[in-house]
PDB file of N, CA and C in Angstrom:
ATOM      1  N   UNK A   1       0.823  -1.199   0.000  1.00  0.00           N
ATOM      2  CA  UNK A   1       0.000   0.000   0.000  1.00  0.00           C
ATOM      3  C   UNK A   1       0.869   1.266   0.000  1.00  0.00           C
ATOM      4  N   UNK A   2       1.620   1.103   0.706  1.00  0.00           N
ATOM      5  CA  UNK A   2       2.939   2.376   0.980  1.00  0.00           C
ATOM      6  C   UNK A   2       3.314   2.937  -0.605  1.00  0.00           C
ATOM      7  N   UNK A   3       3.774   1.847  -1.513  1.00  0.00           N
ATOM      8  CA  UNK A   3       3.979   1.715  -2.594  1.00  0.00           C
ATOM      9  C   UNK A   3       3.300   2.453  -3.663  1.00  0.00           C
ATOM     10  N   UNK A   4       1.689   2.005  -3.384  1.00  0.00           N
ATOM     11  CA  UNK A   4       0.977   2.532  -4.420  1.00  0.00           C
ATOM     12  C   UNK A   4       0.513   4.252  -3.940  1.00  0.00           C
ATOM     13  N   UNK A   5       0.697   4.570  -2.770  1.00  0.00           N
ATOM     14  CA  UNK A   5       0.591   5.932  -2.203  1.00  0.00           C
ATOM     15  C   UNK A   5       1.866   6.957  -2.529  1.00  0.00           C
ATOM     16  N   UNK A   6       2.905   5.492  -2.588  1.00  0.00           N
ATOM     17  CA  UNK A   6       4.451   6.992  -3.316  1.00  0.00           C
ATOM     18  C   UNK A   6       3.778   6.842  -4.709  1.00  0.00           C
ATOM     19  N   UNK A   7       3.205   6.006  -5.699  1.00  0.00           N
ATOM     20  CA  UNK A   7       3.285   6.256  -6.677  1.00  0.00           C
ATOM     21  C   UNK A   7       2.275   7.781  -7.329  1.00  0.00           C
ATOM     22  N   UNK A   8       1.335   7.820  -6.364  1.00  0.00           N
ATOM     23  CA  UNK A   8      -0.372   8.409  -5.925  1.00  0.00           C
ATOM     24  C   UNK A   8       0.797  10.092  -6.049  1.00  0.00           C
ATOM     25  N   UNK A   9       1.525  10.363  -5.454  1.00  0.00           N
ATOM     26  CA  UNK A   9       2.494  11.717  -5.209  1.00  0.00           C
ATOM     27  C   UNK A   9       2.863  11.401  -5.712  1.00  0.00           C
ATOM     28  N   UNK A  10       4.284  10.856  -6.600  1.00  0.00           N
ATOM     29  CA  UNK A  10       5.003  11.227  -7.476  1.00  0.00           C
ATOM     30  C   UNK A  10       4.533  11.484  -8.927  1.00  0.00           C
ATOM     31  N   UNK A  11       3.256  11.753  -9.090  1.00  0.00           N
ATOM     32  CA  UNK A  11       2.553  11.316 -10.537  1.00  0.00           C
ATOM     33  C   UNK A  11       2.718  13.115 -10.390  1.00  0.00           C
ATOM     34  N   UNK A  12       2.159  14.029  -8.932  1.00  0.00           N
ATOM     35  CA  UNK A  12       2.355  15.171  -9.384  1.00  0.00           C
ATOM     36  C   UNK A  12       3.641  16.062  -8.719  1.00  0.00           C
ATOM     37  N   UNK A  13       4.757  14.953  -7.930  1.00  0.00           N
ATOM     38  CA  UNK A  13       5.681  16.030  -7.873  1.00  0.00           C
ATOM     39  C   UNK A  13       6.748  15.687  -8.904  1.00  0.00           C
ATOM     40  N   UNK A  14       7.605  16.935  -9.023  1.00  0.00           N
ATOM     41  CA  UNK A  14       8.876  16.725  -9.893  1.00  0.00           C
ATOM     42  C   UNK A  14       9.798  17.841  -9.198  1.00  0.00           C
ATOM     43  N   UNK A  15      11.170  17.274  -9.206  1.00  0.00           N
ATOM     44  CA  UNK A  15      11.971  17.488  -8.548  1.00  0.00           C
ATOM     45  C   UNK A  15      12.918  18.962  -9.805  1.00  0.00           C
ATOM     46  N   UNK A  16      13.372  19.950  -9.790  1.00  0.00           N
ATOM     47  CA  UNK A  16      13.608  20.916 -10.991  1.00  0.00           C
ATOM     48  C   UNK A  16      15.094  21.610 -10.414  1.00  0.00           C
ATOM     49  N   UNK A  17      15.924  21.913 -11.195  1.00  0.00           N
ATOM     50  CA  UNK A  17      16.907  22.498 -10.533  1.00  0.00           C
ATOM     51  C   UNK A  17      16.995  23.489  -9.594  1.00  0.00           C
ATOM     52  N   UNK A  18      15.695  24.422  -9.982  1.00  0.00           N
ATOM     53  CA  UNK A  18      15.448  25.393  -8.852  1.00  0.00           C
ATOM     54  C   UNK A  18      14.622  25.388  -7.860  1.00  0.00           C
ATOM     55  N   UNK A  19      14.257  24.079  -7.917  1.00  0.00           N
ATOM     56  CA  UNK A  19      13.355  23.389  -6.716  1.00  0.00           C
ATOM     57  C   UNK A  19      13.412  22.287  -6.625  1.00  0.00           C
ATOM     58  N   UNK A  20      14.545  21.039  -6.042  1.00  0.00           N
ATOM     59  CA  UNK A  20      14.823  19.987  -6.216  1.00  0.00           C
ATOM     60  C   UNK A  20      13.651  19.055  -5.340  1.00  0.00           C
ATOM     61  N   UNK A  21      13.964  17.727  -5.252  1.00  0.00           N
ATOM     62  CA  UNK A  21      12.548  17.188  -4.477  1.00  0.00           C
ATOM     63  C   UNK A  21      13.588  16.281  -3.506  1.00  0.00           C
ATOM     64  N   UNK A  22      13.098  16.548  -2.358  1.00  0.00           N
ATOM     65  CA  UNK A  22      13.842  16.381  -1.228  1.00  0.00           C
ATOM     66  C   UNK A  22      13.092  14.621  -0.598  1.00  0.00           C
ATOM     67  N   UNK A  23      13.474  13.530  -1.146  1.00  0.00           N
ATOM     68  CA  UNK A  23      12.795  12.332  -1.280  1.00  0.00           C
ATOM     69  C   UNK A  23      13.242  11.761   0.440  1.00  0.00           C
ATOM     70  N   UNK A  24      12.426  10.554   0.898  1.00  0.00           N
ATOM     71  CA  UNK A  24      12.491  10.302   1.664  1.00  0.00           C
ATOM     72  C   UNK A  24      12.283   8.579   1.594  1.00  0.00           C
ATOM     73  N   UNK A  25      13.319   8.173   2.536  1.00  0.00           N
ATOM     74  CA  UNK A  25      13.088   6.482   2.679  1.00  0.00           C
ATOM     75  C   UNK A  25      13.205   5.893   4.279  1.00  0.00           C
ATOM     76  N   UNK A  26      12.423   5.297   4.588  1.00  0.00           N
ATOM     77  CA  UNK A  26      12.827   4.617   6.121  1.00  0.00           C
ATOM     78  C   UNK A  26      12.686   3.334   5.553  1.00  0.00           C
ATOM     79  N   UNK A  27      13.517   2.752   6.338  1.00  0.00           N
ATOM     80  CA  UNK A  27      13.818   0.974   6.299  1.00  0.00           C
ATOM     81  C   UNK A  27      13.490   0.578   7.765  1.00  0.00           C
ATOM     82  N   UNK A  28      13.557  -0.409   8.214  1.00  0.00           N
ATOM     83  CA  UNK A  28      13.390  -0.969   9.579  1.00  0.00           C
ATOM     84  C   UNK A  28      14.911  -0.682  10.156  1.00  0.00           C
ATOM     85  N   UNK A  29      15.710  -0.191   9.902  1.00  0.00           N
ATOM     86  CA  UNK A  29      17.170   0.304  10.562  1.00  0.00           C
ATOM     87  C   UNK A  29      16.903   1.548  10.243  1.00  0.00           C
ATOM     88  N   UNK A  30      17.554   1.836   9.225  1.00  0.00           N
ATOM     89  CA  UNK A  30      17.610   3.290   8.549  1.00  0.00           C
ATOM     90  C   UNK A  30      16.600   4.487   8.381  1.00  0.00           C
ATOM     91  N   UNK A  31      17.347   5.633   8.133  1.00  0.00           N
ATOM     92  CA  UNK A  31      16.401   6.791   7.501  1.00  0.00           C
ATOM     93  C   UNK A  31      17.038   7.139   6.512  1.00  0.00           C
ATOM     94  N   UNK A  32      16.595   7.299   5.201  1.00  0.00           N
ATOM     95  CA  UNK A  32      17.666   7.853   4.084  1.00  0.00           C
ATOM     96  C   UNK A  32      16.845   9.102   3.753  1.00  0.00           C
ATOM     97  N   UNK A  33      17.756  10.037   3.236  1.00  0.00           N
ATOM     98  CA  UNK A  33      17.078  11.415   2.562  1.00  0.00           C
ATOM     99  C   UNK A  33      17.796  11.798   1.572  1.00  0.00           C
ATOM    100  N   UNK A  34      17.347  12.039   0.269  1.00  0.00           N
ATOM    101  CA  UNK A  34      18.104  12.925  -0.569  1.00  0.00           C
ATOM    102  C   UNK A  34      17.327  13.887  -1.168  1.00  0.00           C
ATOM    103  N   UNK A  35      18.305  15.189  -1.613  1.00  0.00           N
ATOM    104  CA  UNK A  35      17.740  16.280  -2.585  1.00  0.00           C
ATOM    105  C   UNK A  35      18.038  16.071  -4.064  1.00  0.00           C
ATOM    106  N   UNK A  36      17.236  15.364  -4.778  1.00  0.00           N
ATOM    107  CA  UNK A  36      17.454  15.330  -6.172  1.00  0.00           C
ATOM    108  C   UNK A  36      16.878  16.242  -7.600  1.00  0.00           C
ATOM    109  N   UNK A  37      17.457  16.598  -8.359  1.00  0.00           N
ATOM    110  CA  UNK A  37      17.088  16.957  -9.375  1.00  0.00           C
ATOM    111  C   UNK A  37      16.297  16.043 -10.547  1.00  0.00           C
ATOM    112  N   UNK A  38      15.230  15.784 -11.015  1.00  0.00           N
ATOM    113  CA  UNK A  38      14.570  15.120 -11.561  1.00  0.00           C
ATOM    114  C   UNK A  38      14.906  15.426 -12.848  1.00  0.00           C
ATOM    115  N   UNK A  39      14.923  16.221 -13.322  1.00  0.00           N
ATOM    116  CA  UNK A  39      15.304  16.819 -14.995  1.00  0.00           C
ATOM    117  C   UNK A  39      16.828  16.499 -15.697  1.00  0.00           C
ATOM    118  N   UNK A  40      17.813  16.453 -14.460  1.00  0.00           N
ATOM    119  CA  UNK A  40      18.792  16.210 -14.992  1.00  0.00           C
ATOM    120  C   UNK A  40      19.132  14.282 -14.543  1.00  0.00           C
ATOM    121  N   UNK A  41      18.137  13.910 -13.082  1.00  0.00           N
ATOM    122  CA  UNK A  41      18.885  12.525 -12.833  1.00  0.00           C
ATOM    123  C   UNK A  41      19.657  12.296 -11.783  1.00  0.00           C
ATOM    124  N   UNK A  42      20.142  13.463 -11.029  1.00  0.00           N
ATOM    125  CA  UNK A  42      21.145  14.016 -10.419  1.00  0.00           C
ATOM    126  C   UNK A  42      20.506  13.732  -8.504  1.00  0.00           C
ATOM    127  N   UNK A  43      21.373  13.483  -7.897  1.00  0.00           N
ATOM    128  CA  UNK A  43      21.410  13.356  -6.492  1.00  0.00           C
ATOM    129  C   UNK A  43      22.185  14.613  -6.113  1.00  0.00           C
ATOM    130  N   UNK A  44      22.659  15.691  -5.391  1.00  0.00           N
ATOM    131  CA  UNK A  44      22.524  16.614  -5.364  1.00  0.00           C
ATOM    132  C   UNK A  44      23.276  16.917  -3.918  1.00  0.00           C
ATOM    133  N   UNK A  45      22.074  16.030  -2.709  1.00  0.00           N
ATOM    134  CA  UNK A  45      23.096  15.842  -1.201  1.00  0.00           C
ATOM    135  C   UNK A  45      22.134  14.678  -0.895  1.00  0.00           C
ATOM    136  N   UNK A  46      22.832  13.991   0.389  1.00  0.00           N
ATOM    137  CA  UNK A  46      21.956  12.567   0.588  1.00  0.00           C
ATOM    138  C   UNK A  46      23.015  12.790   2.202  1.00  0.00           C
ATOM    139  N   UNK A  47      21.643  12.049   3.032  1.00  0.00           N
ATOM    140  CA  UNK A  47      22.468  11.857   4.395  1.00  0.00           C
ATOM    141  C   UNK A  47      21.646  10.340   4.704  1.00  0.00           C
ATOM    142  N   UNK A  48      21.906   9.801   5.785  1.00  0.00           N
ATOM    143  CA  UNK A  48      21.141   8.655   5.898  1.00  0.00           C
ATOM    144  C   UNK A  48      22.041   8.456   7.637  1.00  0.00           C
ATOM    145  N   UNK A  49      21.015   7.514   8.063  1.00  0.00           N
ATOM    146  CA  UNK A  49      21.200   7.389   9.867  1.00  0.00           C
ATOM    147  C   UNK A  49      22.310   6.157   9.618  1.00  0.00           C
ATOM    148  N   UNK A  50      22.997   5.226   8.308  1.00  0.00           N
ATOM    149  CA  UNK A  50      24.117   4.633   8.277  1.00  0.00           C
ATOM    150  C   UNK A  50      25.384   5.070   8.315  1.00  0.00           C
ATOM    151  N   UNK A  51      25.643   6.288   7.825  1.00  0.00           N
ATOM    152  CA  UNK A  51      26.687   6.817   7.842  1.00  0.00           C
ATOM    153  C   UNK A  51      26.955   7.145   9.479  1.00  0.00           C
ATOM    154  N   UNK A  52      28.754   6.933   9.512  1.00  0.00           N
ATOM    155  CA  UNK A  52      29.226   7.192  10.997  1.00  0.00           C
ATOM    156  C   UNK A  52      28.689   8.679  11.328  1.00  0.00           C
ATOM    157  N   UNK A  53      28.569   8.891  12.179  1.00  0.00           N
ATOM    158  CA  UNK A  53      28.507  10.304  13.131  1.00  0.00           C
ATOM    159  C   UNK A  53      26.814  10.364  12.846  1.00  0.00           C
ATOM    160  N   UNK A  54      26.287  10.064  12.318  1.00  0.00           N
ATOM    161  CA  UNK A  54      24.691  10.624  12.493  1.00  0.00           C
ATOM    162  C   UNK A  54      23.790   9.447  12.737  1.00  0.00           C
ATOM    163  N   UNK A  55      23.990   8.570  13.268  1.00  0.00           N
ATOM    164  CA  UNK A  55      23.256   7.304  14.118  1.00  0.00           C
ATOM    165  C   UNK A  55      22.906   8.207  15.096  1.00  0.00           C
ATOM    166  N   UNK A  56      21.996   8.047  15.939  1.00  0.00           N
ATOM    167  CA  UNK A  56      21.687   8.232  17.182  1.00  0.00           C
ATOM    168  C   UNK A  56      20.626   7.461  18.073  1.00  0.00           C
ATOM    169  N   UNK A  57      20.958   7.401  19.086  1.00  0.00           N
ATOM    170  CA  UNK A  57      20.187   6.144  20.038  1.00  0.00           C
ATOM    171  C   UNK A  57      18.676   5.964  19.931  1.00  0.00           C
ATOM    172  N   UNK A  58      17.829   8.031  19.605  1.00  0.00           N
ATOM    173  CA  UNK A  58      16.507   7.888  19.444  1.00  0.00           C
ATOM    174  C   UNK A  58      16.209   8.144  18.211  1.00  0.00           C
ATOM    175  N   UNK A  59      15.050   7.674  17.701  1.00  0.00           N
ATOM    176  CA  UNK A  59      14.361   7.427  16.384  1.00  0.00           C
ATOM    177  C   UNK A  59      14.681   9.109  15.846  1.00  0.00           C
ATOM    178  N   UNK A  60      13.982   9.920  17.050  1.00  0.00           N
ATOM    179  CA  UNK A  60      13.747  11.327  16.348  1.00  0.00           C
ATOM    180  C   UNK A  60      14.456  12.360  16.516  1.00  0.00           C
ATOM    181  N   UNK A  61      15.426  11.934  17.530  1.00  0.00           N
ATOM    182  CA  UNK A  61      16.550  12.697  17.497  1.00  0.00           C
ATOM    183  C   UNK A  61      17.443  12.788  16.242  1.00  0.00           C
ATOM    184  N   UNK A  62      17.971  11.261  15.860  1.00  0.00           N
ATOM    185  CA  UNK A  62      18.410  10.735  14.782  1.00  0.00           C
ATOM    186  C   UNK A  62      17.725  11.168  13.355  1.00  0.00           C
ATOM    187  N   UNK A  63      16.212  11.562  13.833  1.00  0.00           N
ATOM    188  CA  UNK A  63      15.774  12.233  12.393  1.00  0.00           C
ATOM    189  C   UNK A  63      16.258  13.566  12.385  1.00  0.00           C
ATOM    190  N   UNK A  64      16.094  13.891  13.269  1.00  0.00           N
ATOM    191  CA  UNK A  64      16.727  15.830  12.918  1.00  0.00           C
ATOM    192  C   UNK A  64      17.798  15.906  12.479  1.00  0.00           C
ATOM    193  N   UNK A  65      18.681  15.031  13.230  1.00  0.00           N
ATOM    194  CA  UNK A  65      20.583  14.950  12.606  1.00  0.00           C
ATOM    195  C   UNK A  65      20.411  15.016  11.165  1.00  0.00           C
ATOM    196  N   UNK A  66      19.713  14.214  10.534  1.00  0.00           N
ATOM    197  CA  UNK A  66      19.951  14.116   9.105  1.00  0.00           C
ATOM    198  C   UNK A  66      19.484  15.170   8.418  1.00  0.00           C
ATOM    199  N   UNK A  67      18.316  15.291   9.108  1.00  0.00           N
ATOM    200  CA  UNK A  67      17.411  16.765   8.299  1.00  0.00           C
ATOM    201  C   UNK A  67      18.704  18.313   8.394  1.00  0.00           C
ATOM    202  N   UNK A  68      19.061  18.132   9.395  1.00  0.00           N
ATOM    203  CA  UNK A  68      19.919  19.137   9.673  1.00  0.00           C
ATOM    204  C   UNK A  68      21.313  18.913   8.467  1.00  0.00           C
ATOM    205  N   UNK A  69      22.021  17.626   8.848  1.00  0.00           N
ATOM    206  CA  UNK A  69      23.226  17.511   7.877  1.00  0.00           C
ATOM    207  C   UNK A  69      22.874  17.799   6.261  1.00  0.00           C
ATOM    208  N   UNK A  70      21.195  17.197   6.334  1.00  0.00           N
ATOM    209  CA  UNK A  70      21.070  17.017   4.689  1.00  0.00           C
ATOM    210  C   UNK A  70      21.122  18.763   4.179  1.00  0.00           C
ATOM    211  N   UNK A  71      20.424  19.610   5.236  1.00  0.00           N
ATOM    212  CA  UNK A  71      20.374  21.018   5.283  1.00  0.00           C
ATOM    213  C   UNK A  71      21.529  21.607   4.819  1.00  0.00           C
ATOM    214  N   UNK A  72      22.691  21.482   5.633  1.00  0.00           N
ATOM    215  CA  UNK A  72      24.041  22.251   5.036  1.00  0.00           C
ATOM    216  C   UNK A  72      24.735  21.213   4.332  1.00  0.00           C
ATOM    217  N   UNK A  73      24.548  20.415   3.260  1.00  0.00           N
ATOM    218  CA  UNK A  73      24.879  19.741   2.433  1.00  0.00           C
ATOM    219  C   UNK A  73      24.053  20.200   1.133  1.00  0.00           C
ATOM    220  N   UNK A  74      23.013  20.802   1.046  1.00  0.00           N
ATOM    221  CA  UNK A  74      22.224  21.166   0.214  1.00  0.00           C
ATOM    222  C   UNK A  74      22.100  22.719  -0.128  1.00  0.00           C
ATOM    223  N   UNK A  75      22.804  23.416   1.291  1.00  0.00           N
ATOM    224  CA  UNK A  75      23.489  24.760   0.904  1.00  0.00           C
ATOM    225  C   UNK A  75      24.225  24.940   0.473  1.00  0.00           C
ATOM    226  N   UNK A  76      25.440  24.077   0.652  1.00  0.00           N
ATOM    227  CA  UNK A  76      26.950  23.885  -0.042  1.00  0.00           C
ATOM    228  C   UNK A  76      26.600  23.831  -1.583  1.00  0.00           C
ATOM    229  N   UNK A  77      25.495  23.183  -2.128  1.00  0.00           N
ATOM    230  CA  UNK A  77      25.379  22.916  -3.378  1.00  0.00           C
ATOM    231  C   UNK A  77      24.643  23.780  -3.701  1.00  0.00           C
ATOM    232  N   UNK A  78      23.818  25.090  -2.786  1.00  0.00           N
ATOM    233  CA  UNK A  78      23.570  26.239  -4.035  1.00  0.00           C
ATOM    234  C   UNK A  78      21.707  26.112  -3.219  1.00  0.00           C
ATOM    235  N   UNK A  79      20.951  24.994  -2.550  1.00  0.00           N
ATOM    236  CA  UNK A  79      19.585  24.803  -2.953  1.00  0.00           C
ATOM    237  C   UNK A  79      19.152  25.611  -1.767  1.00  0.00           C
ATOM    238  N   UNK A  80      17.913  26.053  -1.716  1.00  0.00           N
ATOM    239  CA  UNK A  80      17.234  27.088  -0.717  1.00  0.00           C
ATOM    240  C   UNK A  80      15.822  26.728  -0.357  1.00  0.00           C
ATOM    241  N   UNK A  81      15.581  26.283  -1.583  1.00  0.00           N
ATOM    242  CA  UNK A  81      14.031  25.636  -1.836  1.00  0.00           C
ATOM    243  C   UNK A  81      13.839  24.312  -2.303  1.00  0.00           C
ATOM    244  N   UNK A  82      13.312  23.253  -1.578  1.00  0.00           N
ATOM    245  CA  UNK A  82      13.063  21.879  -2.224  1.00  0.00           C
ATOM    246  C   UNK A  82      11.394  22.077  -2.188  1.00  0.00           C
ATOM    247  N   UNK A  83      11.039  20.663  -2.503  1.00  0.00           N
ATOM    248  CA  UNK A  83       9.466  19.915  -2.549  1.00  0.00           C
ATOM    249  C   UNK A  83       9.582  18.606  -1.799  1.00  0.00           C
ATOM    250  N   UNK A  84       8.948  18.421  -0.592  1.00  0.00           N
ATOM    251  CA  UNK A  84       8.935  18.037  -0.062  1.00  0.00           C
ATOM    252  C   UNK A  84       8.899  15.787  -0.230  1.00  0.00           C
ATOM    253  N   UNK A  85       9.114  15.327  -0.620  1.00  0.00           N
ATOM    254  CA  UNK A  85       8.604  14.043  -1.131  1.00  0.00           C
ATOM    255  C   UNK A  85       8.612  12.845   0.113  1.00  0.00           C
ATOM    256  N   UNK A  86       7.444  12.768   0.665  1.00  0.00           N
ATOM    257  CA  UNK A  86       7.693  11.813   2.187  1.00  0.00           C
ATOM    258  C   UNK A  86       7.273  10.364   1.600  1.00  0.00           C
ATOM    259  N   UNK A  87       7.306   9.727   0.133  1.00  0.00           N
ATOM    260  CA  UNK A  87       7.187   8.478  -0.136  1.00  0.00           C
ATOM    261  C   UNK A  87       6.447   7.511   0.226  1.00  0.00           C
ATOM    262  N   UNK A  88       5.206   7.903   0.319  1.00  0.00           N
ATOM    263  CA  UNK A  88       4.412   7.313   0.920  1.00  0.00           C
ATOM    264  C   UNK A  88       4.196   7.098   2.195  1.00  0.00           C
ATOM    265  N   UNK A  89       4.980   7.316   3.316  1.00  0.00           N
ATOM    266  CA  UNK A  89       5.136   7.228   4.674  1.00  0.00           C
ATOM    267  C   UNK A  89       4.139   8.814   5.087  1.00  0.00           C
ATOM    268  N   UNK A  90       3.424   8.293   6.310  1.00  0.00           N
ATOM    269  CA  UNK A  90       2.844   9.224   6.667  1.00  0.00           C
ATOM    270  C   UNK A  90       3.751  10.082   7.564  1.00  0.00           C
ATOM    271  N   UNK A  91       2.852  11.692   7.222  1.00  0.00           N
ATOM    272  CA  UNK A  91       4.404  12.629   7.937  1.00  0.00           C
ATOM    273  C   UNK A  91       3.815  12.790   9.804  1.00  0.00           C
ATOM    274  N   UNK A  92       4.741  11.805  10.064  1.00  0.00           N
ATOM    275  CA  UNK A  92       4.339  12.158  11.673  1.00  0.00           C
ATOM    276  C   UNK A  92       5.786  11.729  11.767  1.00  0.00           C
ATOM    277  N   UNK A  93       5.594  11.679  13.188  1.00  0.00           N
ATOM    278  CA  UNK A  93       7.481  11.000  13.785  1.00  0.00           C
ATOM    279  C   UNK A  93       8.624  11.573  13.609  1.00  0.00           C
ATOM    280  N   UNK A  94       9.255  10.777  12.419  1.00  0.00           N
ATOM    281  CA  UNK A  94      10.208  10.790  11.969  1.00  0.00           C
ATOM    282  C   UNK A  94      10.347  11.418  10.991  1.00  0.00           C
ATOM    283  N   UNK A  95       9.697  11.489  10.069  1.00  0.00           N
ATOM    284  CA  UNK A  95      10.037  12.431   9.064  1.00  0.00           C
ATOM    285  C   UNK A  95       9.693  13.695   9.259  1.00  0.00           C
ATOM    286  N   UNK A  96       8.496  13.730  10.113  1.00  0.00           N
ATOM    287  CA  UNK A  96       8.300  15.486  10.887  1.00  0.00           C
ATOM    288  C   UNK A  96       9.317  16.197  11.597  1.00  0.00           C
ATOM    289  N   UNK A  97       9.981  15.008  12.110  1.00  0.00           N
ATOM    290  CA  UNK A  97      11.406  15.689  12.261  1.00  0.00           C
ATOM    291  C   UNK A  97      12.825  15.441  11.685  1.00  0.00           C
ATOM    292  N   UNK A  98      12.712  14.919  10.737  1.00  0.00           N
ATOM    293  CA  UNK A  98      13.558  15.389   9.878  1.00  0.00           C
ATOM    294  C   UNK A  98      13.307  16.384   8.991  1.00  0.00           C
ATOM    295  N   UNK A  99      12.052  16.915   8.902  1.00  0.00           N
ATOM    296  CA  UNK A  99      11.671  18.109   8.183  1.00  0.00           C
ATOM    297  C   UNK A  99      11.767  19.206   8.955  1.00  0.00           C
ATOM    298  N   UNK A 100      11.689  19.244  10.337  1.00  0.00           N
ATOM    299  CA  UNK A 100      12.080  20.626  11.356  1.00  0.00           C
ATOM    300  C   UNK A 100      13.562  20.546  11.315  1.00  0.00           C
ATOM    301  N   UNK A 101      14.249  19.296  10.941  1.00  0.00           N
ATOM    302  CA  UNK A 101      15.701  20.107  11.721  1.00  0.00           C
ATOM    303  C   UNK A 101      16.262  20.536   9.643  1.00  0.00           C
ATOM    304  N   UNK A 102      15.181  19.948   8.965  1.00  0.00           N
ATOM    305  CA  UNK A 102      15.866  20.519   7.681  1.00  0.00           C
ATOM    306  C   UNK A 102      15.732  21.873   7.639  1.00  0.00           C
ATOM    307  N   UNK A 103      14.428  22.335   8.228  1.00  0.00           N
ATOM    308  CA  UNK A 103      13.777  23.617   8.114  1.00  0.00           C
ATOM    309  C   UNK A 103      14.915  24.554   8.445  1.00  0.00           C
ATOM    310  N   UNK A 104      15.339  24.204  10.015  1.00  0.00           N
ATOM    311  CA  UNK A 104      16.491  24.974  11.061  1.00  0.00           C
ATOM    312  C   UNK A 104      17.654  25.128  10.622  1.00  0.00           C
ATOM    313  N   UNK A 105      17.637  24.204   9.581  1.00  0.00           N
ATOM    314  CA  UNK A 105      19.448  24.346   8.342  1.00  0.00           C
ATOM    315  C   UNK A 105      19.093  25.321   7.307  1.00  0.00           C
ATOM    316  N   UNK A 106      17.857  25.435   7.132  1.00  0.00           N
ATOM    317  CA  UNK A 106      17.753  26.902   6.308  1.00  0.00           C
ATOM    318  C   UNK A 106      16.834  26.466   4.631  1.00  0.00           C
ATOM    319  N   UNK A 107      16.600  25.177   4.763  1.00  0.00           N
ATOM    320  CA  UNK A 107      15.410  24.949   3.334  1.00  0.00           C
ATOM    321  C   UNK A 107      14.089  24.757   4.041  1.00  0.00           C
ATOM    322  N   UNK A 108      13.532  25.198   2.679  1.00  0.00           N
ATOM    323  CA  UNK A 108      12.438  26.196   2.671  1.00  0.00           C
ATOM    324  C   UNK A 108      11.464  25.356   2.040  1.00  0.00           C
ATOM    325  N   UNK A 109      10.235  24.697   2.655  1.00  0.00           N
ATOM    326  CA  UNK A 109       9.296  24.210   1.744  1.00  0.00           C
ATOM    327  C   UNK A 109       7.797  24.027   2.745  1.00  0.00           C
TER     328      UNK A 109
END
């Protein structure tokens, strides 16, 4: 069902150089996030709760880390404004906060 609900949103978002689409994945370990460009194909910045230094012990603490890293990883590359893409996952939890600590790094959506 998750599946057919990312497909339900992605029919009307698209990710554009001057507004990339800021995609979202949870696994039963992980949180992955990237800012991609859809027009060109392009990944852009990506953080995820595997990489060393941004694990953290709680679910939602660990979501802000990323929202935050993915934040000044996505300034470095120029972006100010994404579109939000939560992949079918409903936005509570975890991705609500990985969307406040993206907010607090300075993108805008």
């Amino acid at each position: 069902m998750r599946e057919v609900r990312h497909k339900r949103i992605r029919k009307n978002l698209v990710g554009t150089a001057e507004r990339p689409r800021l995609a979202v994945f949870k696994s039963q370990k992980h949180l992955y996030a990237q800012v991609i460009d859809d027009t060109k194909g392009h990944t852009l910045a990506a953080a995820s709760t595997a990489e060393k230094g941004l694990a953290a012990s709680d679910n939602l603490e660990g979501a802000k880390k990323i929202g935050v890293e993915l934040g000044k990883r996505a300034a470095a590359q120029g972006v100010k404004t994404v579109v939000f893409d939560r992949g079918g996952f409903r936005y509570h939890g975890c991705l609500a906060s990985l969307a406040d600590g993206a907010r607090e790094a300075g993108l805008e959506f």
